[in-house]
PDB file of N, CA and C in Angstrom:
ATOM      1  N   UNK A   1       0.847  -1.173   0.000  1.00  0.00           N
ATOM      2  CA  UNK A   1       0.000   0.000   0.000  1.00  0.00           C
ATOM      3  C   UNK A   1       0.890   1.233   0.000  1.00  0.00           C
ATOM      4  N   UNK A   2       0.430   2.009  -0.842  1.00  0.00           N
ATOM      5  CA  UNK A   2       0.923   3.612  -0.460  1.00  0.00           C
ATOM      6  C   UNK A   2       1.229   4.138   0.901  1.00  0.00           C
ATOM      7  N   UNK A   3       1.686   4.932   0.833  1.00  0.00           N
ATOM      8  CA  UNK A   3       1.888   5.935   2.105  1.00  0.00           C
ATOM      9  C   UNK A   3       0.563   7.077   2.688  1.00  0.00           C
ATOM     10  N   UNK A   4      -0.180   7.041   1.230  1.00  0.00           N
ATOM     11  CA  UNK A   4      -1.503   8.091   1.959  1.00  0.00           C
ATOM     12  C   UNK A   4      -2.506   6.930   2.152  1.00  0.00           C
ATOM     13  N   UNK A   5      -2.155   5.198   1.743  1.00  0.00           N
ATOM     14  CA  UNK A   5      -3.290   4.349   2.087  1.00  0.00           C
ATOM     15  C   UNK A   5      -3.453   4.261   3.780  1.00  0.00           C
ATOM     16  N   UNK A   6      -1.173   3.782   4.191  1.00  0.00           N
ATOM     17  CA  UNK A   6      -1.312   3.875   5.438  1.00  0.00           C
ATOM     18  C   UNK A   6      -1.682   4.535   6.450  1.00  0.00           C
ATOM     19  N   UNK A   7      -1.504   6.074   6.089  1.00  0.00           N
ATOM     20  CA  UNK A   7      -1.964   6.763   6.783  1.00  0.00           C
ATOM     21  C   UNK A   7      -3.035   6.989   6.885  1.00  0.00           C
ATOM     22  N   UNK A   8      -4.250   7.102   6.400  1.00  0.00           N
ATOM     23  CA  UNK A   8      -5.650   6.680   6.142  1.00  0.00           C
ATOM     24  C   UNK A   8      -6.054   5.674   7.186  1.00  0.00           C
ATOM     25  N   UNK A   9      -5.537   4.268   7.120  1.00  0.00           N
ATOM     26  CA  UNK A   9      -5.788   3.067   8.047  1.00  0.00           C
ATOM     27  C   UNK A   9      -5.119   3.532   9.237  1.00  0.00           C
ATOM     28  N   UNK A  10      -4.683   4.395   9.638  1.00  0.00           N
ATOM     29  CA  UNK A  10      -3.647   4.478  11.119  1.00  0.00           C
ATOM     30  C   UNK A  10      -4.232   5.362  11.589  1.00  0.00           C
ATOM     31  N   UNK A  11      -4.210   6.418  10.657  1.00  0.00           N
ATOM     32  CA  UNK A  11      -4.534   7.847  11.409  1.00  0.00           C
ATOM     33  C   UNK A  11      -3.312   8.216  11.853  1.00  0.00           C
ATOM     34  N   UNK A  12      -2.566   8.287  11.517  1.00  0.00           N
ATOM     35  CA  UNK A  12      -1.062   9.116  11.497  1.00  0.00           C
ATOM     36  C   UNK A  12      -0.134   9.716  10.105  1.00  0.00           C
ATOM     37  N   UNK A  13      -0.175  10.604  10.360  1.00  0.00           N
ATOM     38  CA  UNK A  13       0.335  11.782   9.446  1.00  0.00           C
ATOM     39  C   UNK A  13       1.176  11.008   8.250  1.00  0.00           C
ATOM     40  N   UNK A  14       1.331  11.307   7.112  1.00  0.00           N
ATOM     41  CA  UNK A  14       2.362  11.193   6.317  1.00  0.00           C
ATOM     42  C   UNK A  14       3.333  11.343   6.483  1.00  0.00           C
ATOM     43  N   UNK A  15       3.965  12.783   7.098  1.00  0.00           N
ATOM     44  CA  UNK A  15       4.754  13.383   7.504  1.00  0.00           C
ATOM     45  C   UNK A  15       5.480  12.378   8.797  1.00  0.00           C
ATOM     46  N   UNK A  16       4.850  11.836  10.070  1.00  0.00           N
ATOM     47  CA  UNK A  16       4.984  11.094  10.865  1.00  0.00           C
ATOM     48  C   UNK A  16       5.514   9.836  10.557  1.00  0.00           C
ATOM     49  N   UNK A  17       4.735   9.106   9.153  1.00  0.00           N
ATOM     50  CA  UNK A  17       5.345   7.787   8.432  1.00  0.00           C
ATOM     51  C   UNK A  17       6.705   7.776   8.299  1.00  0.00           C
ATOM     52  N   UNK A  18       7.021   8.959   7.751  1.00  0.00           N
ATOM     53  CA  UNK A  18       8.780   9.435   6.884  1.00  0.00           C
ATOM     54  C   UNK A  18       9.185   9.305   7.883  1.00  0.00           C
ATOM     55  N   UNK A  19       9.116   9.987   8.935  1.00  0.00           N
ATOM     56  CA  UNK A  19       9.821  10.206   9.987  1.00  0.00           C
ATOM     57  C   UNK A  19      10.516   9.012  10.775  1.00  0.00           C
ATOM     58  N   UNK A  20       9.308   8.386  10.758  1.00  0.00           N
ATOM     59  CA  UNK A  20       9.410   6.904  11.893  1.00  0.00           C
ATOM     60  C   UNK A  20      10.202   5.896  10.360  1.00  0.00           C
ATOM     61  N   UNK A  21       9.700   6.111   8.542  1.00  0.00           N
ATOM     62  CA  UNK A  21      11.353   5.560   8.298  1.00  0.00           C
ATOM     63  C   UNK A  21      12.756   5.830   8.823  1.00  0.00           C
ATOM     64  N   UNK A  22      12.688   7.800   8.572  1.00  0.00           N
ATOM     65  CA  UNK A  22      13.364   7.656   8.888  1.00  0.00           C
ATOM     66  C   UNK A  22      14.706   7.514   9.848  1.00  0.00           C
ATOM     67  N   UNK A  23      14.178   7.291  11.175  1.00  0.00           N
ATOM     68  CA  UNK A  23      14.505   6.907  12.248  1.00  0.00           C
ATOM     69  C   UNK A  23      14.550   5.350  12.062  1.00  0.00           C
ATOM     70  N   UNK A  24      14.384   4.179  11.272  1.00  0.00           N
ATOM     71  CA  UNK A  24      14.621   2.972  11.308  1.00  0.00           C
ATOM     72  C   UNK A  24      13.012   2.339  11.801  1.00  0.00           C
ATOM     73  N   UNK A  25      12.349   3.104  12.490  1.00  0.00           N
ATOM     74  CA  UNK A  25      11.437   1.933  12.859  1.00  0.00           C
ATOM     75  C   UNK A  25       9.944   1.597  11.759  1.00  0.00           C
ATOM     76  N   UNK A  26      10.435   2.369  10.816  1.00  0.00           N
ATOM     77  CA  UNK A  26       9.415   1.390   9.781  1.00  0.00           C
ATOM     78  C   UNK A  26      10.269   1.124   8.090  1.00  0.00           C
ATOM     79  N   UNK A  27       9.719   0.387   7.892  1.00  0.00           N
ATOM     80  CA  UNK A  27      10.083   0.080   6.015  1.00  0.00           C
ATOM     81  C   UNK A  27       9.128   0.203   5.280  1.00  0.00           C
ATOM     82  N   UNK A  28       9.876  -0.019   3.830  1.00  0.00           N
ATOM     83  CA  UNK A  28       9.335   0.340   2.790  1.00  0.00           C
ATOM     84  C   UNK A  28       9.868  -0.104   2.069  1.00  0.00           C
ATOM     85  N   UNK A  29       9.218  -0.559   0.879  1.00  0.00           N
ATOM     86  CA  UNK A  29      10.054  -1.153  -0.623  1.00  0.00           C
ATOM     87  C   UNK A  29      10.170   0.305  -1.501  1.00  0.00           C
ATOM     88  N   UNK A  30      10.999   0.427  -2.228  1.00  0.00           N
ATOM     89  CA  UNK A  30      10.200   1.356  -3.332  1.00  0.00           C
ATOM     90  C   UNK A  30       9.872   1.026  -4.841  1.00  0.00           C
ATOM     91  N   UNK A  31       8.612   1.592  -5.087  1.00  0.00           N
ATOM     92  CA  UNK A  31       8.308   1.050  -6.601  1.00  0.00           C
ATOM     93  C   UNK A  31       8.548   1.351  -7.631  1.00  0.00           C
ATOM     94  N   UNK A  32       8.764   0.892  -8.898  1.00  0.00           N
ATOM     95  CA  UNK A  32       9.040   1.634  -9.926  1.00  0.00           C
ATOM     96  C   UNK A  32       9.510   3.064 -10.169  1.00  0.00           C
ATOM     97  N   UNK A  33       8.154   3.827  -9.825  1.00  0.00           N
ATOM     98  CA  UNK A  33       7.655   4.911 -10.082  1.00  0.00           C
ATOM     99  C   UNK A  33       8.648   5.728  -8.481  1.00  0.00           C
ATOM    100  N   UNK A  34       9.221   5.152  -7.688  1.00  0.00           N
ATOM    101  CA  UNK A  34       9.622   6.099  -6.571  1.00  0.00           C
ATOM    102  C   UNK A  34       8.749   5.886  -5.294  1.00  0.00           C
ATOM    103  N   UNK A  35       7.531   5.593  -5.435  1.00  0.00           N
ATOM    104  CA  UNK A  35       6.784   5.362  -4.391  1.00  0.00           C
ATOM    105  C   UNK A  35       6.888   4.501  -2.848  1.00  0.00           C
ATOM    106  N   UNK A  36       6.912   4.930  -2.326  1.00  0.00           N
ATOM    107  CA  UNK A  36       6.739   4.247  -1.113  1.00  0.00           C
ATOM    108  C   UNK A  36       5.766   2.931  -0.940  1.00  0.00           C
ATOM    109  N   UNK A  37       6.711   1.858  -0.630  1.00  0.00           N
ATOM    110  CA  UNK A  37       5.329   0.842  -0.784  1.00  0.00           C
ATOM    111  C   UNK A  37       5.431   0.239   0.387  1.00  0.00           C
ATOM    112  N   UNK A  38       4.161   0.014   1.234  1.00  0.00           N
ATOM    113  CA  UNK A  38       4.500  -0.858   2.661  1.00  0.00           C
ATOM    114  C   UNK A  38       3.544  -2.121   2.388  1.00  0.00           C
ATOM    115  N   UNK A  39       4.121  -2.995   3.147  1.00  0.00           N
ATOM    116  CA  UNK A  39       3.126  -4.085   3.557  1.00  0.00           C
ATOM    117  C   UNK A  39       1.517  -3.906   4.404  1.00  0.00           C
ATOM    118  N   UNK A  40       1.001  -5.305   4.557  1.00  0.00           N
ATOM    119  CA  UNK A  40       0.105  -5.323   4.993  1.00  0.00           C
ATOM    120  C   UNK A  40       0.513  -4.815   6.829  1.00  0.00           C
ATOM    121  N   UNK A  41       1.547  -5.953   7.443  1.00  0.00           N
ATOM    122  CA  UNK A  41       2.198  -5.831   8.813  1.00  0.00           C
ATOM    123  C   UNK A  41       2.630  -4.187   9.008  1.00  0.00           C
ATOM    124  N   UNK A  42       3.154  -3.433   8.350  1.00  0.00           N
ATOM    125  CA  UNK A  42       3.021  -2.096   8.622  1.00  0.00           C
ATOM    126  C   UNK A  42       1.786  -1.204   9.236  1.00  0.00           C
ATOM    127  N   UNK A  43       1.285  -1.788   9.088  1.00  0.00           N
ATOM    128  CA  UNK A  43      -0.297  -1.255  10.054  1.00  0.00           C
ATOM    129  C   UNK A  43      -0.239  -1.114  11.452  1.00  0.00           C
ATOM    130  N   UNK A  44      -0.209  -2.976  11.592  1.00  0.00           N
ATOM    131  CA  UNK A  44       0.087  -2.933  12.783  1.00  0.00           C
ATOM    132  C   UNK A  44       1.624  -2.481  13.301  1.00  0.00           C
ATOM    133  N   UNK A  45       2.256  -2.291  12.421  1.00  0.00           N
ATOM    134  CA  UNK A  45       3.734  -1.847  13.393  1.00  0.00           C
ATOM    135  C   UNK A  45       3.329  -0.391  13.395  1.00  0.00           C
ATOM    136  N   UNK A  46       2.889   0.552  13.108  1.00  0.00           N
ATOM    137  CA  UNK A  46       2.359   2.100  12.948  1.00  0.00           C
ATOM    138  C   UNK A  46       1.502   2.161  14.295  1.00  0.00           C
ATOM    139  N   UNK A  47       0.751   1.316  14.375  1.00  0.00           N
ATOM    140  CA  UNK A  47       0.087   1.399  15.648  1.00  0.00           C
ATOM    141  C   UNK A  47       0.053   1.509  16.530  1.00  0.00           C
ATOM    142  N   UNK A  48       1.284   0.151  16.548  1.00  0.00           N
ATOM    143  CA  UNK A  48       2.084  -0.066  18.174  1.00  0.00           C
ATOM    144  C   UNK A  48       2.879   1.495  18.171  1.00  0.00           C
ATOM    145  N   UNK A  49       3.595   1.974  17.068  1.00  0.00           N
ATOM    146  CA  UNK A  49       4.258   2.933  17.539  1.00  0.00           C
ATOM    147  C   UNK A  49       3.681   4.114  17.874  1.00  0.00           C
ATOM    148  N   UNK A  50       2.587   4.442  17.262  1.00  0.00           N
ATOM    149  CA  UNK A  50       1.496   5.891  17.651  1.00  0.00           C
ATOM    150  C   UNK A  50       0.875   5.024  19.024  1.00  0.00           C
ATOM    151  N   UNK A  51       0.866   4.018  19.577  1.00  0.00           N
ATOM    152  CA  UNK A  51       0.272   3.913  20.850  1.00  0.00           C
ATOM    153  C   UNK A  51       1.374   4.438  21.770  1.00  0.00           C
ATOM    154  N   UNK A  52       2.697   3.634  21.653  1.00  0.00           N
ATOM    155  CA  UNK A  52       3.885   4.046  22.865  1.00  0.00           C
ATOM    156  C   UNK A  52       3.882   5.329  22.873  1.00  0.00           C
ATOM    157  N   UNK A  53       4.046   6.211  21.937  1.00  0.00           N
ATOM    158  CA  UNK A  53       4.246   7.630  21.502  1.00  0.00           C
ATOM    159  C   UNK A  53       3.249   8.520  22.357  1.00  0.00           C
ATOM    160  N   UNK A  54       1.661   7.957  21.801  1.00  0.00           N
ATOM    161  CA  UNK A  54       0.703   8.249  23.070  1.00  0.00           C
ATOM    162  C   UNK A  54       0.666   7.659  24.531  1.00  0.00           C
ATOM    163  N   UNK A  55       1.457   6.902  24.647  1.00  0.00           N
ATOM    164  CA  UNK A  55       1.268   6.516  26.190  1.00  0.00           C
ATOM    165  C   UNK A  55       2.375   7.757  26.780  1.00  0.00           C
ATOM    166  N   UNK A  56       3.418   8.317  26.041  1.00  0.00           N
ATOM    167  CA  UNK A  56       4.281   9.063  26.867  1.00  0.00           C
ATOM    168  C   UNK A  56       5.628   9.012  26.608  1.00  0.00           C
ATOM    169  N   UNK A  57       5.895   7.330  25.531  1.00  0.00           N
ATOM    170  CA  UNK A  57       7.529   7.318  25.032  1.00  0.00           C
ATOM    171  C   UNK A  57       8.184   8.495  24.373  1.00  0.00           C
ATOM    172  N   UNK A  58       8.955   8.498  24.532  1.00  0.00           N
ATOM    173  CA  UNK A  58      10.162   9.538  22.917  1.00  0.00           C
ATOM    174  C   UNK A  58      10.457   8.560  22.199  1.00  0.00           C
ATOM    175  N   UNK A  59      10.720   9.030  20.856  1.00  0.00           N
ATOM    176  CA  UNK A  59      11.496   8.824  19.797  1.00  0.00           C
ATOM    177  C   UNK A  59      12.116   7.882  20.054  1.00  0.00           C
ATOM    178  N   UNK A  60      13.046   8.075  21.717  1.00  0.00           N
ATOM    179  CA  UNK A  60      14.638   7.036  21.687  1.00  0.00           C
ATOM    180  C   UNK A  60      13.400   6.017  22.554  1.00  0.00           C
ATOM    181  N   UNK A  61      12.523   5.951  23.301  1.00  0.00           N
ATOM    182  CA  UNK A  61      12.112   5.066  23.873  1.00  0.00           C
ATOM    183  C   UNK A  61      11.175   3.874  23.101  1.00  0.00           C
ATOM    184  N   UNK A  62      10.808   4.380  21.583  1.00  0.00           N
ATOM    185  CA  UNK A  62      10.022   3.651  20.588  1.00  0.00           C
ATOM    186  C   UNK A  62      11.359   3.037  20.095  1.00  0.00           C
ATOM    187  N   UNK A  63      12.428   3.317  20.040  1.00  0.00           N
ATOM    188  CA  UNK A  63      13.876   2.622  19.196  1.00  0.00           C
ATOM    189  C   UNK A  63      14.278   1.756  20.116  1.00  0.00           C
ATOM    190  N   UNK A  64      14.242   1.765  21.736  1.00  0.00           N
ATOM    191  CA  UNK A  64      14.657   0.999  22.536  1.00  0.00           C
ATOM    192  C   UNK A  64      13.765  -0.570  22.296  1.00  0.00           C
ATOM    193  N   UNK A  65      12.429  -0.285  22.159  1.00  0.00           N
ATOM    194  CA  UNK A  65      11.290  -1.550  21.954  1.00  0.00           C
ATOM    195  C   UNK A  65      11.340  -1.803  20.393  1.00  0.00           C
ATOM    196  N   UNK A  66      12.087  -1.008  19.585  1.00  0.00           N
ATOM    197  CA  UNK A  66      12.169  -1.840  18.250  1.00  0.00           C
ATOM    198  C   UNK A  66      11.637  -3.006  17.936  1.00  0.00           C
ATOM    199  N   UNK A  67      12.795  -3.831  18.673  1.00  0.00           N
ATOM    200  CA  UNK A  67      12.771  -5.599  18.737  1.00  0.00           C
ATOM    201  C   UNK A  67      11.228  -6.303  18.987  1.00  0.00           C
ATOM    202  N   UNK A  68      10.662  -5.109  19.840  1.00  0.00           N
ATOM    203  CA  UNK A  68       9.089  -5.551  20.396  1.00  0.00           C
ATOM    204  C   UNK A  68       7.840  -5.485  19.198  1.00  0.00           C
ATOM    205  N   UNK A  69       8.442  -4.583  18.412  1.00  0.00           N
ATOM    206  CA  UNK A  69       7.363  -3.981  17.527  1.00  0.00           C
ATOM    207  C   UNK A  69       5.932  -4.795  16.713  1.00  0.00           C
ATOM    208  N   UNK A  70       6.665  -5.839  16.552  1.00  0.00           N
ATOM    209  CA  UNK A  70       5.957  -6.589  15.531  1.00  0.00           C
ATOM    210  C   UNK A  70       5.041  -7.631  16.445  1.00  0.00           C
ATOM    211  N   UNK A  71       5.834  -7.841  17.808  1.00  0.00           N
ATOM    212  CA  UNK A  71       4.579  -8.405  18.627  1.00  0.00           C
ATOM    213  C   UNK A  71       3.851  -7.622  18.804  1.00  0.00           C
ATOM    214  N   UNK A  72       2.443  -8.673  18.937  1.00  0.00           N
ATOM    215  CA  UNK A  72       1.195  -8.749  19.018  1.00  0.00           C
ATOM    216  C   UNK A  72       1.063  -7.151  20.267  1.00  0.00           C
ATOM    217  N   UNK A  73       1.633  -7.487  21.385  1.00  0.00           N
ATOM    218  CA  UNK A  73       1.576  -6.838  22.532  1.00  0.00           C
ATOM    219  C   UNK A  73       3.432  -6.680  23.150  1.00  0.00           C
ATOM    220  N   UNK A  74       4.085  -5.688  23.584  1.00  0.00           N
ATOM    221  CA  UNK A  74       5.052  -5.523  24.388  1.00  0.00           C
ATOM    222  C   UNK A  74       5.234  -6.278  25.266  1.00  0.00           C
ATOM    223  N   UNK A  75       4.285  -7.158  25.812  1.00  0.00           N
ATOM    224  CA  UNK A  75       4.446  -8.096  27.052  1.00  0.00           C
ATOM    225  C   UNK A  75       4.911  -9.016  26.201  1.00  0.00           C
ATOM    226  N   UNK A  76       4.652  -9.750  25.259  1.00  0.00           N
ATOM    227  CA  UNK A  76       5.307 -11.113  24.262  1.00  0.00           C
ATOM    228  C   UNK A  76       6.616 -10.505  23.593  1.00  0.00           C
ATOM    229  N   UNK A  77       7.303  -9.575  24.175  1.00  0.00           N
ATOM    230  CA  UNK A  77       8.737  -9.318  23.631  1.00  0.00           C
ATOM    231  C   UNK A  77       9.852 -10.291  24.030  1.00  0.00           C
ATOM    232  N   UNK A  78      10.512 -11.211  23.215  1.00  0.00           N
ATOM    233  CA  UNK A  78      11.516 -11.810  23.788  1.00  0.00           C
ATOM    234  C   UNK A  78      12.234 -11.827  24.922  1.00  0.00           C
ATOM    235  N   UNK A  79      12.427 -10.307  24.899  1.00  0.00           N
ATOM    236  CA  UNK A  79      12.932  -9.945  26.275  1.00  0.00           C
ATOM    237  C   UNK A  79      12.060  -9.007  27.075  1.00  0.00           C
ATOM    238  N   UNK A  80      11.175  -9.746  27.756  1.00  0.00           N
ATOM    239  CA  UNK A  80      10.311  -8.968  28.701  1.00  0.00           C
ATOM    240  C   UNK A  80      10.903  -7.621  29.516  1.00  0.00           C
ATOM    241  N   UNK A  81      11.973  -8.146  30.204  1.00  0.00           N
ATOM    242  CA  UNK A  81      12.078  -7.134  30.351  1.00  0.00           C
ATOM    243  C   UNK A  81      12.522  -5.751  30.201  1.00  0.00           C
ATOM    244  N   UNK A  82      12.803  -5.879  28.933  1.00  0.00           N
ATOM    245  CA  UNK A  82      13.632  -4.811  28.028  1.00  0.00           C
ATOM    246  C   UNK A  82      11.800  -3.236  28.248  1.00  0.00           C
ATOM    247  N   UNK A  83      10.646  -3.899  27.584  1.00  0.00           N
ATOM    248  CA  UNK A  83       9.733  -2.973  28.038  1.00  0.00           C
ATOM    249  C   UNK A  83       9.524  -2.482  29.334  1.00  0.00           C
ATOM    250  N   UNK A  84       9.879  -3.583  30.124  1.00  0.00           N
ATOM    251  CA  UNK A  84       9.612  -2.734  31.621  1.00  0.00           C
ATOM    252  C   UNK A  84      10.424  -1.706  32.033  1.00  0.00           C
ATOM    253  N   UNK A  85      11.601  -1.869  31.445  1.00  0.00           N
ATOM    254  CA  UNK A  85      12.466  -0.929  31.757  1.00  0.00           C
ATOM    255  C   UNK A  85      12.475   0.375  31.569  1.00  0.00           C
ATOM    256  N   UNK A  86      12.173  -0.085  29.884  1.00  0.00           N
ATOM    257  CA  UNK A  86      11.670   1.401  29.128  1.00  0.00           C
ATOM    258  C   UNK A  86      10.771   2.314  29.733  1.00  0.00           C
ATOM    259  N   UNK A  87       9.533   1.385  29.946  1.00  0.00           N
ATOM    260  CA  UNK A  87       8.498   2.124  30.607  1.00  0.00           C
ATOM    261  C   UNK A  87       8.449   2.880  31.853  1.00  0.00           C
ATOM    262  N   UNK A  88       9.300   1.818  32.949  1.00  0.00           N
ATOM    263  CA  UNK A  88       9.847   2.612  34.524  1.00  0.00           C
ATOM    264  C   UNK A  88      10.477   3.310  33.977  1.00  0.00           C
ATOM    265  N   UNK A  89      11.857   3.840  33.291  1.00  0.00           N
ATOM    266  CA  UNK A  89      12.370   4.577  33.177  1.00  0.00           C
ATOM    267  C   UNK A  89      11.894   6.078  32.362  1.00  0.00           C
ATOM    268  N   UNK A  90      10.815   5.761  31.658  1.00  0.00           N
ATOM    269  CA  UNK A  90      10.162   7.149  31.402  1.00  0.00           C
ATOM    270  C   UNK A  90       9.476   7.622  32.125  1.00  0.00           C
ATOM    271  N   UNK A  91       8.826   6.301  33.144  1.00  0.00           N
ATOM    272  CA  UNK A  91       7.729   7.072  34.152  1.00  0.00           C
ATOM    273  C   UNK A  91       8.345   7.830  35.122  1.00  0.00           C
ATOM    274  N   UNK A  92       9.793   7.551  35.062  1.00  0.00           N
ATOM    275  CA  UNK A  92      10.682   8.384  36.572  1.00  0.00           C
ATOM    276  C   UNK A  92      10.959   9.454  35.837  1.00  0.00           C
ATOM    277  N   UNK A  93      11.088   9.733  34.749  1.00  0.00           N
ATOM    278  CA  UNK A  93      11.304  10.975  33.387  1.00  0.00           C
ATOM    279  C   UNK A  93       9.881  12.039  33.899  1.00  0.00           C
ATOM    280  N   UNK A  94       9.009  11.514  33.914  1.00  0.00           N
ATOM    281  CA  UNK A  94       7.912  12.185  33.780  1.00  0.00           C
ATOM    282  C   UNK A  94       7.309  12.454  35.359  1.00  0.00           C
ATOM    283  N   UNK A  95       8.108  11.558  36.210  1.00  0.00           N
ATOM    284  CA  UNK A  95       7.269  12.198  37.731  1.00  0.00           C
ATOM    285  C   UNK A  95       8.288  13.033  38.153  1.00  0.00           C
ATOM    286  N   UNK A  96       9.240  12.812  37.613  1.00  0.00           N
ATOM    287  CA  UNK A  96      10.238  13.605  38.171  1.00  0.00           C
ATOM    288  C   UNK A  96      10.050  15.469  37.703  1.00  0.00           C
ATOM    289  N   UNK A  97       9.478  15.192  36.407  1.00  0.00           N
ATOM    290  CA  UNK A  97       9.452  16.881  35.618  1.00  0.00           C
ATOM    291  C   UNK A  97       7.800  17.375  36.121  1.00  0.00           C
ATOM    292  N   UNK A  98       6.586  16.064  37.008  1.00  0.00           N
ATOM    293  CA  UNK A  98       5.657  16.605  37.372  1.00  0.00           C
ATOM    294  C   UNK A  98       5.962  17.338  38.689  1.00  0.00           C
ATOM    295  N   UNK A  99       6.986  16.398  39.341  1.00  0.00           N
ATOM    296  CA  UNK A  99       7.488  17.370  40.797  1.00  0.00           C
ATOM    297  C   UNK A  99       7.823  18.764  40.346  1.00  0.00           C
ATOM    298  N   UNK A 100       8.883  19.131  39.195  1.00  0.00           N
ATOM    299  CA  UNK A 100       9.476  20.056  39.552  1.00  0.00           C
ATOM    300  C   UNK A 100       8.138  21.123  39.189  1.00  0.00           C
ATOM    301  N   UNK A 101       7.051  20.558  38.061  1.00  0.00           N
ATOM    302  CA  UNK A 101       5.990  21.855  38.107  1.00  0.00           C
ATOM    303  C   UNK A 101       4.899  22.239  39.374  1.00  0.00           C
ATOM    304  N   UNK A 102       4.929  20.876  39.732  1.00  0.00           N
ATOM    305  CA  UNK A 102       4.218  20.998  40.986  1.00  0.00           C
ATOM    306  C   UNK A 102       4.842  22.277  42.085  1.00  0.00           C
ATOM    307  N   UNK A 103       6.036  22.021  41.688  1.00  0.00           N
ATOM    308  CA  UNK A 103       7.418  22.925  42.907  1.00  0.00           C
ATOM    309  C   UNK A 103       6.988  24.449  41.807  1.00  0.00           C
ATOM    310  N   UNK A 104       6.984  24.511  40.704  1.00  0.00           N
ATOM    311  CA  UNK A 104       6.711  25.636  40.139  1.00  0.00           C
ATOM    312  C   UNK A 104       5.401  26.337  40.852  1.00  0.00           C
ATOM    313  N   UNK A 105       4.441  25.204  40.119  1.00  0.00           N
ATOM    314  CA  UNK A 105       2.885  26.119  40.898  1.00  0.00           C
ATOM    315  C   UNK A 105       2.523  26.679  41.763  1.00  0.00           C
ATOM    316  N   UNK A 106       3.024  25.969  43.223  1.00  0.00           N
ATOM    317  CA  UNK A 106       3.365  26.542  44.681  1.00  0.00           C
ATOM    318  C   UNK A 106       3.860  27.767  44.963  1.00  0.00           C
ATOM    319  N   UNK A 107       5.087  27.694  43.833  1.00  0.00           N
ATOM    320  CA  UNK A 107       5.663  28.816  44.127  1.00  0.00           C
ATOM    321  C   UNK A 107       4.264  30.351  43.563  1.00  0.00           C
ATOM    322  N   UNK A 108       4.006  29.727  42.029  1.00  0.00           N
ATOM    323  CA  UNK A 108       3.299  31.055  41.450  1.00  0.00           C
ATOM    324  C   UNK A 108       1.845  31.036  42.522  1.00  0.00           C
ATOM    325  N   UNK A 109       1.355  29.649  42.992  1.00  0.00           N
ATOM    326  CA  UNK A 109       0.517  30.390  44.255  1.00  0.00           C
ATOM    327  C   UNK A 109       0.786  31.682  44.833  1.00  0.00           C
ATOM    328  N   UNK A 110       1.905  30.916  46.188  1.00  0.00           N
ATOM    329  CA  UNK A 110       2.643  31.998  46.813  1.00  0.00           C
ATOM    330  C   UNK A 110       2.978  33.443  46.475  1.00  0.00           C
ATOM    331  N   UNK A 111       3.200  33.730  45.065  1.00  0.00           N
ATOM    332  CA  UNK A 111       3.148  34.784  44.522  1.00  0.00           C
ATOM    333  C   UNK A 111       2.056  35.828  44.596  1.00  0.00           C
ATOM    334  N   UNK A 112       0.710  34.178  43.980  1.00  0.00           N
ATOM    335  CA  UNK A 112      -0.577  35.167  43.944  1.00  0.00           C
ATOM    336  C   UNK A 112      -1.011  35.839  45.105  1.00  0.00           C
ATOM    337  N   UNK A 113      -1.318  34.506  45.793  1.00  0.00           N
ATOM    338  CA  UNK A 113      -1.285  35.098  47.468  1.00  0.00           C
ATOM    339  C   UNK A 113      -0.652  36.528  48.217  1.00  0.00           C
ATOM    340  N   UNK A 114       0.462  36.400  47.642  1.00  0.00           N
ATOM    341  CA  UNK A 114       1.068  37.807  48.341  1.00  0.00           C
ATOM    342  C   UNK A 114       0.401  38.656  47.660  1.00  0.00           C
ATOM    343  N   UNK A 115       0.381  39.030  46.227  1.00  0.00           N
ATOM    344  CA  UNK A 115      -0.050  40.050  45.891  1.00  0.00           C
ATOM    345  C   UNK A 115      -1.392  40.459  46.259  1.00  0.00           C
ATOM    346  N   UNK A 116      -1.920  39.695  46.821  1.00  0.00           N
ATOM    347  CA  UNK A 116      -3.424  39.836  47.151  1.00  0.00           C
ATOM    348  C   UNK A 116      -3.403  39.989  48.821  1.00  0.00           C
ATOM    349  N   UNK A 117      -2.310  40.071  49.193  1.00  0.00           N
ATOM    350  CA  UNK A 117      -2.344  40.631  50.896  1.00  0.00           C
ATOM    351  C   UNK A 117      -2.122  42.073  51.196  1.00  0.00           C
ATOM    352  N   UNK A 118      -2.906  42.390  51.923  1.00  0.00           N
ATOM    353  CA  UNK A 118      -2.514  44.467  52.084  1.00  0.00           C
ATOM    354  C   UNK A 118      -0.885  44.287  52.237  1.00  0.00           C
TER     355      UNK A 118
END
């Protein structure tokens, strides 16, 4: 299939397709004509990757589960625990940068607060 078929069936950008070639985590044949041609299994590998992406991964954390891609689910990855890792390790990425806004907000409370005291 084309590149505007896949994106159509995914719901992810054209622009997003290229990208995730060209970063390695998808393929393509090309045809005759220059075209981008993917398989049927490209669907589902587009999927898995717009899901991690929406759960909260980066770029380097969709390249770390590469190997996972084509399973069904991240839990049937050869190496189980290669996802867990990934995943704890972004979630300490992300509580760690919710502390520091949390530590922000307090502060711009405190701010408001004062300004609103005689």
């Amino acid at each position: 299939m084309q590149i505007g078929e896949l994106a159509r069936r995914t719901g992810v950008s054209r622009r997003a397709l290229r990208y995730y070639e060209q970063h390695d985590l998808l393929h393509s044949r090309r045809g005759p004509n220059g075209w981008r041609d993917y398989d049927e299994a490209a669907v589902d590998r587009v999927l898995r990757i717009a899901e991690m992406i929406g759960n909260g991964l980066t770029l380097d954390g969709v390249k770390q589960l590469a190997p996972c891609l084509d399973m069904h689910h991240s839990s049937n990855c050869d190496d189980p625990g290669l996802p867990l890792q990934t995943y704890q390790d972004r979630l300490a990425v992300l509580d760690d940068r919710l502390a520091r806004l949390q530590h922000h907000r307090g502060r711009l409370i405190d701010q408001i607060q004062a300004l609103h005291s005689p």
